[in-house]
N, C-alpha and C. Protein backbone atom coordinates (compact mmCIF):
# COMPACT_ATOMS: atom_id res chain seq x y z
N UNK A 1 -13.89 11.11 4.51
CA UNK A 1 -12.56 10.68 4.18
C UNK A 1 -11.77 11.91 3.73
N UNK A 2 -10.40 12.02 4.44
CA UNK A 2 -9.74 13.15 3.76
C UNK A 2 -8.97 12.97 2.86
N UNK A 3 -8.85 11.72 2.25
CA UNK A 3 -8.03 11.22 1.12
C UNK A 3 -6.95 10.46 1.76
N UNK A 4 -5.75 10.12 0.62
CA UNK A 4 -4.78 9.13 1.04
C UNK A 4 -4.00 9.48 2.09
N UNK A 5 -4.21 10.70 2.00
CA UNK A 5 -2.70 11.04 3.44
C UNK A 5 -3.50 10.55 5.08
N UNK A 6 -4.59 9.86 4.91
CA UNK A 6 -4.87 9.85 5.99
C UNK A 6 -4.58 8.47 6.50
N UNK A 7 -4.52 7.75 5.32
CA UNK A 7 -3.88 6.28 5.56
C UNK A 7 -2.65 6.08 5.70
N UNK A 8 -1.63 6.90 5.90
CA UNK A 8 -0.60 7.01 6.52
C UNK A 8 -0.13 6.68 7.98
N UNK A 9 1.31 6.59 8.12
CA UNK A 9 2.25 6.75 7.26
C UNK A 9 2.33 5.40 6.33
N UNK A 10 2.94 6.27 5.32
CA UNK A 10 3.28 5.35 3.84
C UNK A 10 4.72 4.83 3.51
N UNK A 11 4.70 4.29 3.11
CA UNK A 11 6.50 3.29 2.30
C UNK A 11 6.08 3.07 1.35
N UNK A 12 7.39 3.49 0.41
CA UNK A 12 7.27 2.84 -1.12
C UNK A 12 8.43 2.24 -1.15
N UNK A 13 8.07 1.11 -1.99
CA UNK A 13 9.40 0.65 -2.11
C UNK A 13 9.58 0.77 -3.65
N UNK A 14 10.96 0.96 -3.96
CA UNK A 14 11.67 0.93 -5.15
C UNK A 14 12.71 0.65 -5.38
N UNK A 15 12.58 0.12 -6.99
CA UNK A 15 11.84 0.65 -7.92
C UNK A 15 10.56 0.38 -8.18
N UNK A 16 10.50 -0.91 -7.59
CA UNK A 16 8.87 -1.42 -7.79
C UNK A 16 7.83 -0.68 -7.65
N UNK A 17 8.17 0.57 -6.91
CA UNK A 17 7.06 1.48 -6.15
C UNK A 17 5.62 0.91 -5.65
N UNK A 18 6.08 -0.47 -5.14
CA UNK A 18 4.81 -0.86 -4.10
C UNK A 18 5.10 0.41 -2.90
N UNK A 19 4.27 0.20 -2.54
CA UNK A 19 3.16 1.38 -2.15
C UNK A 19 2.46 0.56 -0.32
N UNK A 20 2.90 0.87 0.61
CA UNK A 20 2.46 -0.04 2.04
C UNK A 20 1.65 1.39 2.84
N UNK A 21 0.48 0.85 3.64
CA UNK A 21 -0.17 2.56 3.84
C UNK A 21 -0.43 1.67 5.25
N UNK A 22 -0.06 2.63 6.43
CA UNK A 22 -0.57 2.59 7.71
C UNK A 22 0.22 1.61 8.39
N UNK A 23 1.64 1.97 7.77
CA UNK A 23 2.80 1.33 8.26
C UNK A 23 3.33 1.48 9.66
N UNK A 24 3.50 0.58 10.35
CA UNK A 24 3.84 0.64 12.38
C UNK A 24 5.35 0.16 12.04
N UNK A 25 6.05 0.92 13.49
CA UNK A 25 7.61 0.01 13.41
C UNK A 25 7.72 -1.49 12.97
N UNK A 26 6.35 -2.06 14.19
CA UNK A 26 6.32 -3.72 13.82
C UNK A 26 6.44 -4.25 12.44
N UNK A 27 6.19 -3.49 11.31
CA UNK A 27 6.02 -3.68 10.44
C UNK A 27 7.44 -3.87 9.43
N UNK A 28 8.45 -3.45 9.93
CA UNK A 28 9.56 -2.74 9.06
C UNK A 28 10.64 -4.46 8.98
N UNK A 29 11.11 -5.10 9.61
CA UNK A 29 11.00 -6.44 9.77
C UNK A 29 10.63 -6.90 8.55
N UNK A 30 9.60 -7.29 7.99
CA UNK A 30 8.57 -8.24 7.47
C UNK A 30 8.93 -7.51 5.98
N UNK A 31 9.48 -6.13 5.98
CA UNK A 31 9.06 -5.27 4.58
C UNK A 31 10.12 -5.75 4.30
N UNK A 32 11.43 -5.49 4.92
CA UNK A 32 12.62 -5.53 4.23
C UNK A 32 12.84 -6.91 4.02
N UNK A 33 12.33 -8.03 4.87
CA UNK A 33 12.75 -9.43 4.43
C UNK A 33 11.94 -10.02 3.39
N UNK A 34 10.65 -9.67 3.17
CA UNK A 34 9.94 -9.86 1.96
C UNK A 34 9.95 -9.43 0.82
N UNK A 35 9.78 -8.19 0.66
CA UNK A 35 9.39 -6.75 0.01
C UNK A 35 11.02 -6.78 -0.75
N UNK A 36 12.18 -5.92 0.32
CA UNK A 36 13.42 -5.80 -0.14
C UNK A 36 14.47 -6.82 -0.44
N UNK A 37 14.14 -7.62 0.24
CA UNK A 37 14.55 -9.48 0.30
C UNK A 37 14.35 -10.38 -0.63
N UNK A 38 13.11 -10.32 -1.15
CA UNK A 38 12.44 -11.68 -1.80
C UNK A 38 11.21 -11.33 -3.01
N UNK A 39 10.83 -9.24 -2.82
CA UNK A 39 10.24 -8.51 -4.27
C UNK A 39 9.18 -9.41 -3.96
N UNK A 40 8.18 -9.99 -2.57
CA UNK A 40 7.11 -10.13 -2.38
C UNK A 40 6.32 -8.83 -1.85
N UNK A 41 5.28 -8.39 -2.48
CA UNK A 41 4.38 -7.74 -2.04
C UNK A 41 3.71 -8.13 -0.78
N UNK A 42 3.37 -7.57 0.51
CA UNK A 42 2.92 -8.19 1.67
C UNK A 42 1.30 -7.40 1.68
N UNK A 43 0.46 -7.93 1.38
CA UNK A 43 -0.94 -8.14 0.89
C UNK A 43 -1.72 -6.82 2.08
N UNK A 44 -1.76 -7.36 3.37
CA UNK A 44 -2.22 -6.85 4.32
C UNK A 44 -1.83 -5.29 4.80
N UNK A 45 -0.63 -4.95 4.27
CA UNK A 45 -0.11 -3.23 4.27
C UNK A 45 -0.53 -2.62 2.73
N UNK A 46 -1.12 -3.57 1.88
CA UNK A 46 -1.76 -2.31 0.52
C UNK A 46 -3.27 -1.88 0.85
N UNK A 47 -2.98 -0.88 0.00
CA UNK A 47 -4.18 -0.15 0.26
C UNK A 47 -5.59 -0.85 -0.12
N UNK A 48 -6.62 -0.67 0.76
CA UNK A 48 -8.08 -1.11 0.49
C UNK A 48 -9.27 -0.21 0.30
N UNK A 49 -10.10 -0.64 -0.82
CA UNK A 49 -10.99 0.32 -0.90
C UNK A 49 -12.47 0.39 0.10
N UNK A 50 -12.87 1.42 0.37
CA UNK A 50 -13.67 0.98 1.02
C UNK A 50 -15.01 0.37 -0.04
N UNK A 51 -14.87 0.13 -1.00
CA UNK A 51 -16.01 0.23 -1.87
C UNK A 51 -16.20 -1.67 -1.74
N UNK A 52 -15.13 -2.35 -1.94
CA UNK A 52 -15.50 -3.64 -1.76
C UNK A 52 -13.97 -4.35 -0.60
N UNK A 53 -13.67 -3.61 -0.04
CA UNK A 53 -12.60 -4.12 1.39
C UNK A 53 -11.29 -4.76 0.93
N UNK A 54 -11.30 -4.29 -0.52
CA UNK A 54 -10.04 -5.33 -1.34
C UNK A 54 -9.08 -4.88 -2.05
N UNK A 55 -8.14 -4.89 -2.13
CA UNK A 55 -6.80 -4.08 -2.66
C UNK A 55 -7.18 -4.47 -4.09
N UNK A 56 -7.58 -3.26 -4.76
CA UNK A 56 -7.66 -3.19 -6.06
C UNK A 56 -6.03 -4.15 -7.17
N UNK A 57 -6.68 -4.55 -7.99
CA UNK A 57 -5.32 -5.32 -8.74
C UNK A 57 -3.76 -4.09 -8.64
N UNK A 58 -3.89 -3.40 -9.05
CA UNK A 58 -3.11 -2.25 -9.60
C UNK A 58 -2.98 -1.34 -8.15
N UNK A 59 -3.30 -1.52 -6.82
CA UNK A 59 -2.90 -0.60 -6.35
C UNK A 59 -1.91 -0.43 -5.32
N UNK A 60 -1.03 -1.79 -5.86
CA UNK A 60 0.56 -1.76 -5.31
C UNK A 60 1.44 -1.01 -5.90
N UNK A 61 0.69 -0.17 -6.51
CA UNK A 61 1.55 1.15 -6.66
C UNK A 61 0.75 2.13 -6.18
N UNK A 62 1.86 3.36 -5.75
CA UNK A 62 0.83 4.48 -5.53
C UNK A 62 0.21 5.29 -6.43
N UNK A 63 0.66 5.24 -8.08
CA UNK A 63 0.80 6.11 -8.81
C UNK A 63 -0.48 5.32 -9.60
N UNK A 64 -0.68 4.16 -9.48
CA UNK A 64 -1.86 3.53 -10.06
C UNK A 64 -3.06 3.74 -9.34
N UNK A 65 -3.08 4.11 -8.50
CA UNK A 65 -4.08 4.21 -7.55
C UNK A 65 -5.32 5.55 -8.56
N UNK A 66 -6.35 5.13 -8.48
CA UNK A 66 -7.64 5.59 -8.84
C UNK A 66 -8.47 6.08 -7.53
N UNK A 67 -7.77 7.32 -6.59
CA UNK A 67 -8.82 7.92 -5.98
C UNK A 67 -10.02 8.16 -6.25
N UNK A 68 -10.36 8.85 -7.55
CA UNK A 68 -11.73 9.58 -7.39
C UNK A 68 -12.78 8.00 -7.36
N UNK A 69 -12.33 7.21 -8.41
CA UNK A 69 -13.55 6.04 -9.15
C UNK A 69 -13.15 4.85 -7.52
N UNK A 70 -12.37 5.01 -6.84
CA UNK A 70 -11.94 3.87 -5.79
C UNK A 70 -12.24 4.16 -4.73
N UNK A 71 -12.25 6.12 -3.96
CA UNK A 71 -12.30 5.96 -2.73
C UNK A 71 -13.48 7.13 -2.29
N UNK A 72 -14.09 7.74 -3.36
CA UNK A 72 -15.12 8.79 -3.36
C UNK A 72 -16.37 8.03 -3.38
């Protein structure tokens, strides 16, 4: 693993600074009508660890995110 930049490209949204990783055009649609629209988080664009396949509570942000203990 070369770390987060590899799960790119990324969107944050703010202020909330959710955090969407391995974002496609198809995707941009769904962000702004949920995400920028309605301040729903869309589950399936946050990040997953490989340690148990599940978006840690906290890691709809990017700044919460726990590389070393989450993805090492």
């Amino acid at each position: 693993m070369l770390g987060l930049c590899e799960k790119g490209p990324r969107v944050t949204i703010y202020p909330d600074g959710i955090s969407y990783f391995r974002v496609q055009t198809e995707d941009i649609d769904e962000i702004v009508s949920r995400s920028l629209d309605k301040g729903e988080p869309i589950e399936r664009l946050l990040l997953r660890t490989p340690k148990t396949g599940r978006s840690p509570n906290d890691s709809k942000t990017y700044h919460s995110i726990n590389f070393s203990a989450d993805y090492c």
